[in-house]
PDB file of N, CA and C in Angstrom:
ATOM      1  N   UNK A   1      -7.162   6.160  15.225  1.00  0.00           N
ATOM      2  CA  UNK A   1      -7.532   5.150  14.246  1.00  0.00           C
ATOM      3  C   UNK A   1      -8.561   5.743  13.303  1.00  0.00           C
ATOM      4  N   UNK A   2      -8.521   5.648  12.062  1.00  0.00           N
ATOM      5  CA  UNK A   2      -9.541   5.828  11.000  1.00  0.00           C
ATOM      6  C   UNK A   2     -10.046   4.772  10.226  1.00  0.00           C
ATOM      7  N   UNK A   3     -11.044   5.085   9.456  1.00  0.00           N
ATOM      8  CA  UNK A   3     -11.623   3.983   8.346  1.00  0.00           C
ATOM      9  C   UNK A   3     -11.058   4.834   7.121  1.00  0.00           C
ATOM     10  N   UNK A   4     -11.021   4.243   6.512  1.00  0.00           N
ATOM     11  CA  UNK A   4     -11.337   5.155   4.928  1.00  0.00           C
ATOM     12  C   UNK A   4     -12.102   4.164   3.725  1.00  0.00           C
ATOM     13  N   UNK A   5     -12.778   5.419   3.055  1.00  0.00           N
ATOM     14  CA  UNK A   5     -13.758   4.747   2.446  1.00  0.00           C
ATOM     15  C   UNK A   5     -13.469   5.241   0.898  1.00  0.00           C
ATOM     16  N   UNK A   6     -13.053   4.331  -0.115  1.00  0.00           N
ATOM     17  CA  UNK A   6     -12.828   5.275  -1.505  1.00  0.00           C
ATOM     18  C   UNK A   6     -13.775   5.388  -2.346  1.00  0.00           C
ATOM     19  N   UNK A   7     -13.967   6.180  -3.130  1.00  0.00           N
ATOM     20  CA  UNK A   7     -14.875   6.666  -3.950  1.00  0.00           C
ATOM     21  C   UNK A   7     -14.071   6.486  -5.302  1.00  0.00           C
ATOM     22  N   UNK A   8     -15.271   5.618  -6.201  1.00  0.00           N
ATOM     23  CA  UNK A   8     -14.748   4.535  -7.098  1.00  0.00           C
ATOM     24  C   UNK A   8     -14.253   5.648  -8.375  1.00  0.00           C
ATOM     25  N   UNK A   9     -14.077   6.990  -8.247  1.00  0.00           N
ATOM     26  CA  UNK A   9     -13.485   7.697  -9.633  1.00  0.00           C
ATOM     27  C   UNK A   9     -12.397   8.206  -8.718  1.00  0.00           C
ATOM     28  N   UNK A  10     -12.019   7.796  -7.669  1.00  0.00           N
ATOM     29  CA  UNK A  10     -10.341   7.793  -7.348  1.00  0.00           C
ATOM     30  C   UNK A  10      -9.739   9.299  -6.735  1.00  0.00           C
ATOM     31  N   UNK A  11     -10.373  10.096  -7.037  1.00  0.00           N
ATOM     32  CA  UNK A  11     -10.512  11.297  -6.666  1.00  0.00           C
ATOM     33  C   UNK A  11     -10.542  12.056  -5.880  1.00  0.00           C
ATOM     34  N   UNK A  12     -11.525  11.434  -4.757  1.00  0.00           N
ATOM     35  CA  UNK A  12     -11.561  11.862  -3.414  1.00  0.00           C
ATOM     36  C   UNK A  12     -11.066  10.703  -2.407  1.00  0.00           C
ATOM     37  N   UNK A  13     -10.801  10.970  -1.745  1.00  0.00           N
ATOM     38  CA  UNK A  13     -11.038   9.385  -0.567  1.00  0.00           C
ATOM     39  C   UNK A  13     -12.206  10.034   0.875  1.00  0.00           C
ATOM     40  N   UNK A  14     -13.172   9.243   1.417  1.00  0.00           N
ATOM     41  CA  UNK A  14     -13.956   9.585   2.188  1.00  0.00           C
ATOM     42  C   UNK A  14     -13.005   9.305   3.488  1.00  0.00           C
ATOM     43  N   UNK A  15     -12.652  10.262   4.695  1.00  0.00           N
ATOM     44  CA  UNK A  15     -12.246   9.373   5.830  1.00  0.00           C
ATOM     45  C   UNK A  15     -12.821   9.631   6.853  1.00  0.00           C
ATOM     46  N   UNK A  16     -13.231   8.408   7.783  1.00  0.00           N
ATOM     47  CA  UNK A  16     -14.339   8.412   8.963  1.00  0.00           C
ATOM     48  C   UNK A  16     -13.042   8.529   9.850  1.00  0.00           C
ATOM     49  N   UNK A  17     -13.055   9.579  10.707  1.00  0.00           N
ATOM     50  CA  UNK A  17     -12.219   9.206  12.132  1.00  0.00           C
ATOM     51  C   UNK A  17     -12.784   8.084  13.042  1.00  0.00           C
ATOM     52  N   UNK A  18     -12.000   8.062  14.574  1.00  0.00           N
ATOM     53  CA  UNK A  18     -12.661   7.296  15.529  1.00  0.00           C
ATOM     54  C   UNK A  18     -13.972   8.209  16.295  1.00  0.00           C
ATOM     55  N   UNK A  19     -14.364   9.051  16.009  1.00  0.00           N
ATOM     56  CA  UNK A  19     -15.117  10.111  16.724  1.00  0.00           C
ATOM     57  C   UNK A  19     -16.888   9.928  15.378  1.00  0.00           C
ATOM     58  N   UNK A  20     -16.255   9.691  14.236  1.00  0.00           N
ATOM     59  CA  UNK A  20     -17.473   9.277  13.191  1.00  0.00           C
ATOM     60  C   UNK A  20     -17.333  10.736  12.462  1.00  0.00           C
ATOM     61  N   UNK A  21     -16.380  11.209  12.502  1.00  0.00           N
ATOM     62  CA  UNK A  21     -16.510  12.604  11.725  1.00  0.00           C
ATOM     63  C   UNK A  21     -16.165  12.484  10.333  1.00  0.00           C
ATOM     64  N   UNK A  22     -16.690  12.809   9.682  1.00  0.00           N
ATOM     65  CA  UNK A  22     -16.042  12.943   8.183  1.00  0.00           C
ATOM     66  C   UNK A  22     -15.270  13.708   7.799  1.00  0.00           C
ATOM     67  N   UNK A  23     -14.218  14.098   6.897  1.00  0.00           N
ATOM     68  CA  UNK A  23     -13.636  14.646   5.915  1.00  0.00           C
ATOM     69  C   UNK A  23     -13.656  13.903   4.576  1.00  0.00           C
ATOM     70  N   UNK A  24     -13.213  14.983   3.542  1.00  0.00           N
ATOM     71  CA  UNK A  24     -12.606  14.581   2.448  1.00  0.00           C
ATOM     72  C   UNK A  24     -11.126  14.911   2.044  1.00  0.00           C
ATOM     73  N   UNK A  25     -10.490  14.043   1.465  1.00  0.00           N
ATOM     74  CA  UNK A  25      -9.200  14.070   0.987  1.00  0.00           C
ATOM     75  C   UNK A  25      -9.583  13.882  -0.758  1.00  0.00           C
ATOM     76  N   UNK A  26      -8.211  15.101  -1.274  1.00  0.00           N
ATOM     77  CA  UNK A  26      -8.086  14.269  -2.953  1.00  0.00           C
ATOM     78  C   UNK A  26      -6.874  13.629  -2.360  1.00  0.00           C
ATOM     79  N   UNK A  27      -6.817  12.499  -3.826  1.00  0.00           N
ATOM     80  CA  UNK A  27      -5.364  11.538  -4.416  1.00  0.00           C
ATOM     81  C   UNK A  27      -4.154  12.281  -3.458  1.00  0.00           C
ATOM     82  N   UNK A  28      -4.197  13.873  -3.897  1.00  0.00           N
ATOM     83  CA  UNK A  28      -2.771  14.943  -3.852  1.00  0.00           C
ATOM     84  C   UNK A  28      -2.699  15.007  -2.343  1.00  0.00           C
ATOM     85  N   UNK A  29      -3.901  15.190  -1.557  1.00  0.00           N
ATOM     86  CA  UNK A  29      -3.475  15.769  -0.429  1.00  0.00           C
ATOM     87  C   UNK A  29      -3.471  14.234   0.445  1.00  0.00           C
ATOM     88  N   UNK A  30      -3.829  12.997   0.490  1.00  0.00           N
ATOM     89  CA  UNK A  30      -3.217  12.100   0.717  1.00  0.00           C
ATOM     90  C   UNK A  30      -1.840  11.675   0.523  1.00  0.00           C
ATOM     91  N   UNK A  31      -1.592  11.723  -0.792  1.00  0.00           N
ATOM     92  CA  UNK A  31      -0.051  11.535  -1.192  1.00  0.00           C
ATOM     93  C   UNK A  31       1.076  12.788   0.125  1.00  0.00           C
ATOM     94  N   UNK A  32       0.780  13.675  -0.195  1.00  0.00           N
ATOM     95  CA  UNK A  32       1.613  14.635   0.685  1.00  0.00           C
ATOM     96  C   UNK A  32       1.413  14.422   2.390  1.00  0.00           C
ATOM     97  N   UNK A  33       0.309  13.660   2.467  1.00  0.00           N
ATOM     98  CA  UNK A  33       0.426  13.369   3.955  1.00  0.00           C
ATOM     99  C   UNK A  33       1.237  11.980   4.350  1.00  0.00           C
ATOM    100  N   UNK A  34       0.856  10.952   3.052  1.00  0.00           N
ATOM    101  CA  UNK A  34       1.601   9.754   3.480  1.00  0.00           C
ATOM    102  C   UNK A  34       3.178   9.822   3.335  1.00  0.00           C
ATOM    103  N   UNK A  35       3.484  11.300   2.408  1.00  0.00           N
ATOM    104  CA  UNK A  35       5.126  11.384   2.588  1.00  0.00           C
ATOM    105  C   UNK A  35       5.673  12.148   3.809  1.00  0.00           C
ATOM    106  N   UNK A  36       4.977  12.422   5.035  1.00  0.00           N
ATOM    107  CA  UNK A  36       5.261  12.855   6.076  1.00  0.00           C
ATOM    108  C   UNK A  36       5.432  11.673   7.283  1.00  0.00           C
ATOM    109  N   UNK A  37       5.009  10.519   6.833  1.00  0.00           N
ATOM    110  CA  UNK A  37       5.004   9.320   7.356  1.00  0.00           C
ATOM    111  C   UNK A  37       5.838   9.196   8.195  1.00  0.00           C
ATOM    112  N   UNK A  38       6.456   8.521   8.823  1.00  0.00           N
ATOM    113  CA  UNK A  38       7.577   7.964  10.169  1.00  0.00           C
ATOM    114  C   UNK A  38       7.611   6.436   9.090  1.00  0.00           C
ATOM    115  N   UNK A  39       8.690   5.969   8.918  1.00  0.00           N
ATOM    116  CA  UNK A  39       9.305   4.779   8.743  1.00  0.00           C
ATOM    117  C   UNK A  39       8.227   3.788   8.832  1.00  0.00           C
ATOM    118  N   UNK A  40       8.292   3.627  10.028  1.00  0.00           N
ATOM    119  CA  UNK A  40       6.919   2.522  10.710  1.00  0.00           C
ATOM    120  C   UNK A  40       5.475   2.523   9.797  1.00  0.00           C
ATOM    121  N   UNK A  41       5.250   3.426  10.225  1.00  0.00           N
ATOM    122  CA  UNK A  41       3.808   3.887   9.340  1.00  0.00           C
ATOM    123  C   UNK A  41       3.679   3.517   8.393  1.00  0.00           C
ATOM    124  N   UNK A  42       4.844   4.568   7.337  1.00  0.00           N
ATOM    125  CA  UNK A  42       4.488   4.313   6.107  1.00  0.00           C
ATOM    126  C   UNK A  42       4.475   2.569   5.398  1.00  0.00           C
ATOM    127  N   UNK A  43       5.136   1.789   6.453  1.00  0.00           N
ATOM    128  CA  UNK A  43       5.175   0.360   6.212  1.00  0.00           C
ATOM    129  C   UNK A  43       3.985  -0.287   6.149  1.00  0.00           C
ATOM    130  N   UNK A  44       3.266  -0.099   7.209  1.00  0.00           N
ATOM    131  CA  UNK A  44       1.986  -0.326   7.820  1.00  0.00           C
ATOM    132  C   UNK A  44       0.821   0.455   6.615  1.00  0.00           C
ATOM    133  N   UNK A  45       0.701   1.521   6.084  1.00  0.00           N
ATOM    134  CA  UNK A  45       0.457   1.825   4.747  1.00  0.00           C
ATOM    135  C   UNK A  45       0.419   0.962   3.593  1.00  0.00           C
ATOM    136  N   UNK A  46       1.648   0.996   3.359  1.00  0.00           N
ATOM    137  CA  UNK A  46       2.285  -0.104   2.293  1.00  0.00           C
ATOM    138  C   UNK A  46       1.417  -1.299   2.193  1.00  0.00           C
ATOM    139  N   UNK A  47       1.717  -2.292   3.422  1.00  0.00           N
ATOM    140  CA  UNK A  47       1.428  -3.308   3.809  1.00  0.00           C
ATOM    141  C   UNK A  47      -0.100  -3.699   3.769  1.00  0.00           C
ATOM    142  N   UNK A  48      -0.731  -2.271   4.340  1.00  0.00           N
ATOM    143  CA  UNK A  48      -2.278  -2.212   4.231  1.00  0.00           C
ATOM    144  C   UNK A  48      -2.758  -2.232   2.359  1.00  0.00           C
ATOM    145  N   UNK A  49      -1.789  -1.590   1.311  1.00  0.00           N
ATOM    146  CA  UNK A  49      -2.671  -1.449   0.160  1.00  0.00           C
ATOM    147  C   UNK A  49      -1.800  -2.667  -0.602  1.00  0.00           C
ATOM    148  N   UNK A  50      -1.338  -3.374  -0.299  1.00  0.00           N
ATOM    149  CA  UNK A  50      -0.790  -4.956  -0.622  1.00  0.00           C
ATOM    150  C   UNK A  50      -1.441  -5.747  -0.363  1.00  0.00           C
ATOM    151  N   UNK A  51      -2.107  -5.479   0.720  1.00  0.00           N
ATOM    152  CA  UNK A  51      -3.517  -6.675   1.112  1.00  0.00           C
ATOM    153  C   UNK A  51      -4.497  -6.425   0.757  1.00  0.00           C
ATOM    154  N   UNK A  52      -4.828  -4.940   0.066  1.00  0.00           N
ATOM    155  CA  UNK A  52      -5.939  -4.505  -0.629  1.00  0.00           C
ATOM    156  C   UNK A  52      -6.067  -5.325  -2.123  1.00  0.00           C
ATOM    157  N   UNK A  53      -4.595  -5.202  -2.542  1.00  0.00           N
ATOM    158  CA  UNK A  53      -4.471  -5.369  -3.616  1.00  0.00           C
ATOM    159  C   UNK A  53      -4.499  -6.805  -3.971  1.00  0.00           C
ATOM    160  N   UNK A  54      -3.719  -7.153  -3.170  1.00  0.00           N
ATOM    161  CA  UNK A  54      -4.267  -9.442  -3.168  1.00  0.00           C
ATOM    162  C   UNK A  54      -5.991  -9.871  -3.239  1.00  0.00           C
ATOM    163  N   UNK A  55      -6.872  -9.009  -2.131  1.00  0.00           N
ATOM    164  CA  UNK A  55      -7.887  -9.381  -1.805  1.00  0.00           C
ATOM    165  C   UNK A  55      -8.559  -9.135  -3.340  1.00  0.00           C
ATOM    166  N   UNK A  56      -8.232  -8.079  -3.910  1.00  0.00           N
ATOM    167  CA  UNK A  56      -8.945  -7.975  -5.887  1.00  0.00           C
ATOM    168  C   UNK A  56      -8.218  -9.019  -6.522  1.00  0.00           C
ATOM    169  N   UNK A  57      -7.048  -8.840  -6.068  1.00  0.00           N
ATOM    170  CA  UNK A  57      -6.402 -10.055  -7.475  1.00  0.00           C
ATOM    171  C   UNK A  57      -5.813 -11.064  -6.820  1.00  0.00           C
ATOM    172  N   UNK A  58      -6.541 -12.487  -6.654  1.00  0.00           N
ATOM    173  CA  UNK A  58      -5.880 -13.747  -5.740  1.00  0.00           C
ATOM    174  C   UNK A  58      -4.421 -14.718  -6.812  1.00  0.00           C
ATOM    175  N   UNK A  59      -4.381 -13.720  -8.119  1.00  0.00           N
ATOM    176  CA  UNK A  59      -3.128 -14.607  -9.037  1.00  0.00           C
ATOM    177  C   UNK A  59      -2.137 -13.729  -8.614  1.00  0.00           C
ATOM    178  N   UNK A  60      -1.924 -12.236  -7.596  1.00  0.00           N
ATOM    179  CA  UNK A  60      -1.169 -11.047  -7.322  1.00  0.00           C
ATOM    180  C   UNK A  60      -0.813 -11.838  -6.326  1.00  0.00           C
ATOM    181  N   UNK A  61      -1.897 -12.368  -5.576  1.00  0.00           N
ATOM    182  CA  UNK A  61      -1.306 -13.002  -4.154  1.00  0.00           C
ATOM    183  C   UNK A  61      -0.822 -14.211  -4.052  1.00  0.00           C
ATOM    184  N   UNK A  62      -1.650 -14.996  -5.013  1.00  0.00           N
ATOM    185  CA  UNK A  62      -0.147 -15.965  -5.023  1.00  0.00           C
ATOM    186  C   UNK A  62       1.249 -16.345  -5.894  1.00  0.00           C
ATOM    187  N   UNK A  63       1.479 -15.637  -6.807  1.00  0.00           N
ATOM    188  CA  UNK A  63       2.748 -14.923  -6.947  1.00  0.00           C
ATOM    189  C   UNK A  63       3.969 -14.501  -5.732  1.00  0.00           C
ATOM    190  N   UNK A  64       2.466 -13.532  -4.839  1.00  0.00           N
ATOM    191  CA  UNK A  64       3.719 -12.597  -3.440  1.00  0.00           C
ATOM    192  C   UNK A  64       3.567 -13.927  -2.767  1.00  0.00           C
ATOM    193  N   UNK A  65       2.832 -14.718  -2.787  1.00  0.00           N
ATOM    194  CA  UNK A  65       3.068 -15.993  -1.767  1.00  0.00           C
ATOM    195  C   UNK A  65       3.995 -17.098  -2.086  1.00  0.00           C
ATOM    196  N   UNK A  66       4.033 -17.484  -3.345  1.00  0.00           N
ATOM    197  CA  UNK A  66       5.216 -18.004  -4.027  1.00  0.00           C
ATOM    198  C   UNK A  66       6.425 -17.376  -3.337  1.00  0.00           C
ATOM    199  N   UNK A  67       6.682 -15.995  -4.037  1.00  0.00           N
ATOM    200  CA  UNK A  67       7.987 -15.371  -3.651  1.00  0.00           C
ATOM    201  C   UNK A  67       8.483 -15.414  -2.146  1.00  0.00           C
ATOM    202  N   UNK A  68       7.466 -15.046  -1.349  1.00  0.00           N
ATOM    203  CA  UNK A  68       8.028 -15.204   0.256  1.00  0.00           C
ATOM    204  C   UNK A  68       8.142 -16.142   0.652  1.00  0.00           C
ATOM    205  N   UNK A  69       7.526 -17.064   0.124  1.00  0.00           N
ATOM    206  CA  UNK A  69       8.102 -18.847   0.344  1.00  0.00           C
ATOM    207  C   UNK A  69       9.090 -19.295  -0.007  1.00  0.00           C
ATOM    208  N   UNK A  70       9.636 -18.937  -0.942  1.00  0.00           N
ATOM    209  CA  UNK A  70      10.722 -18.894  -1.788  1.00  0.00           C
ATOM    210  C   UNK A  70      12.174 -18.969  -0.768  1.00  0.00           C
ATOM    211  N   UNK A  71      13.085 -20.403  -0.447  1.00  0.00           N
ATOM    212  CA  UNK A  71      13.715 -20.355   0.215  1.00  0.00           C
ATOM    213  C   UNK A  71      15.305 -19.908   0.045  1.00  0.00           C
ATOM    214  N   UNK A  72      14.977 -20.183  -1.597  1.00  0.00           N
ATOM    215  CA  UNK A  72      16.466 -19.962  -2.361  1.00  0.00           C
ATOM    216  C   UNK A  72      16.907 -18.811  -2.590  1.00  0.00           C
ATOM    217  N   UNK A  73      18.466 -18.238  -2.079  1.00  0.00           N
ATOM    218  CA  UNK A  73      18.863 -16.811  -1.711  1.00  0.00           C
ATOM    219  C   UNK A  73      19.102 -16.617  -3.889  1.00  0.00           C
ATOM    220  N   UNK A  74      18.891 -17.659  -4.051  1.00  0.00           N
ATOM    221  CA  UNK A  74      19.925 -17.040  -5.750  1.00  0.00           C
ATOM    222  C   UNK A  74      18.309 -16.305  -6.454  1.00  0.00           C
ATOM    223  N   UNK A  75      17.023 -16.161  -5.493  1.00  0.00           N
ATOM    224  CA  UNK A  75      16.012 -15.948  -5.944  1.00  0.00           C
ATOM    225  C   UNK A  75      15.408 -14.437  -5.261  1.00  0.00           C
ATOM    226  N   UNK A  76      16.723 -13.968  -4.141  1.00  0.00           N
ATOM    227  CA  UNK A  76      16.062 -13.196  -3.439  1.00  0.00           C
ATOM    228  C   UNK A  76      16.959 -11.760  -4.518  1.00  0.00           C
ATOM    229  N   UNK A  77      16.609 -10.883  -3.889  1.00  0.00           N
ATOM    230  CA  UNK A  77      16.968  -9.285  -4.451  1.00  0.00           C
ATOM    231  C   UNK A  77      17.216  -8.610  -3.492  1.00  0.00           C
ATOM    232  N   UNK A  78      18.081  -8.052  -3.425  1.00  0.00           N
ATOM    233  CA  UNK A  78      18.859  -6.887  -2.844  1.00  0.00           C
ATOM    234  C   UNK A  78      17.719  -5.913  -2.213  1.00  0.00           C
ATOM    235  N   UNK A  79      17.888  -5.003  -1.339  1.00  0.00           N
ATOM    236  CA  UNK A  79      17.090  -3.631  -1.686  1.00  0.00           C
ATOM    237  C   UNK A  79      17.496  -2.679  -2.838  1.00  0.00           C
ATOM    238  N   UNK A  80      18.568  -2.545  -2.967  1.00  0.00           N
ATOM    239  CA  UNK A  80      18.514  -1.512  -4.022  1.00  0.00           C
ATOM    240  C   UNK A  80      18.269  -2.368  -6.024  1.00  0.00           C
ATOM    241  N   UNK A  81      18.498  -3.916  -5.537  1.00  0.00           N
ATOM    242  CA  UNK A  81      17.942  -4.117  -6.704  1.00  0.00           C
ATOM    243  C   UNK A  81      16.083  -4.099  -6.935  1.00  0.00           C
ATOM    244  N   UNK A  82      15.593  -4.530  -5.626  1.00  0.00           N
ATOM    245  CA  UNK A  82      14.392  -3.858  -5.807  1.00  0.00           C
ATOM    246  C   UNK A  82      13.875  -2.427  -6.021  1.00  0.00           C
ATOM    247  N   UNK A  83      14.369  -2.052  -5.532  1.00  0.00           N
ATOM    248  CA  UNK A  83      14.076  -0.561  -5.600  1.00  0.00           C
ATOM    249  C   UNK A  83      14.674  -0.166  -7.221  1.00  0.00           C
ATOM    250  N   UNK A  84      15.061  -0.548  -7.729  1.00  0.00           N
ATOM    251  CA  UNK A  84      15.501  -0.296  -9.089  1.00  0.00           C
ATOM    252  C   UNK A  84      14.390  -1.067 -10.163  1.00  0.00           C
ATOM    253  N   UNK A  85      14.264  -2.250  -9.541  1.00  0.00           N
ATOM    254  CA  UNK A  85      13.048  -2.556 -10.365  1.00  0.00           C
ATOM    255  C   UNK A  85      12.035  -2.105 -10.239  1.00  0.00           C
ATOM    256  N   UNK A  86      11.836  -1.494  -8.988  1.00  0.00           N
ATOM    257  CA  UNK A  86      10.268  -0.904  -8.879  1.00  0.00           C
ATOM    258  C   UNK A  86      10.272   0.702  -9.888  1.00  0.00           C
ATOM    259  N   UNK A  87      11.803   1.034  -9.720  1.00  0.00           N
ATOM    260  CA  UNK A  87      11.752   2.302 -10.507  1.00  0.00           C
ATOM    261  C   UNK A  87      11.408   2.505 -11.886  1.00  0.00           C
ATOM    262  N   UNK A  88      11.823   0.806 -12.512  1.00  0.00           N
ATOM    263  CA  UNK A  88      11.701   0.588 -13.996  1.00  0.00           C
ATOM    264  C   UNK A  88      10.102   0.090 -14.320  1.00  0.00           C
ATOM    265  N   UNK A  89       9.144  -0.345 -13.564  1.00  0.00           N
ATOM    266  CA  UNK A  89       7.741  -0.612 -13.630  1.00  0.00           C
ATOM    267  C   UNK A  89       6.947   0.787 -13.817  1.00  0.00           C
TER     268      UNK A  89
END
């Protein structure tokens, strides 16, 4: 288990292990570790900077809360139509 702590010019990320040790990571060498991910993980990732991202913006979160409430299939999207929209953002 780790903490991580970011440093507000985006650049580095600080990460505390469970032991209290420090390292530093840049942006790059994070990115190349989270694409080594296992399926699972990288979900759990995901999932973790989606709740990052609600907790700054509460009109982000209820939007995604709208949508997952959302019971009507003529409202839902495919995976690959998501994934196509995410490609076009």
């Amino acid at each position: 288990m780790f903490v991580v702590t970011l440093w507000f010019d985006l650049k580095w990320l600080k990460i505390w292990d469970f032991r209290g040790i420090c390292s530093m990571m840049t942006i790059e060498e994070i990115q190349s570790e989270i694409g080594h991910l296992s399926d699972e993980h990288l979900s759990k990732v995901i999932a973790y900077a989606v709740h990052l991202k609600n907790l700054r913006d509460p009109e982000s979160a209820a939007i995604l809360k709208e949508r997952l409430d959302d019971k009507d299939p003529e409202h839902w999207l495919t995976i690959e139509e998501f994934e196509a929209r995410l490609e076009d953002s």
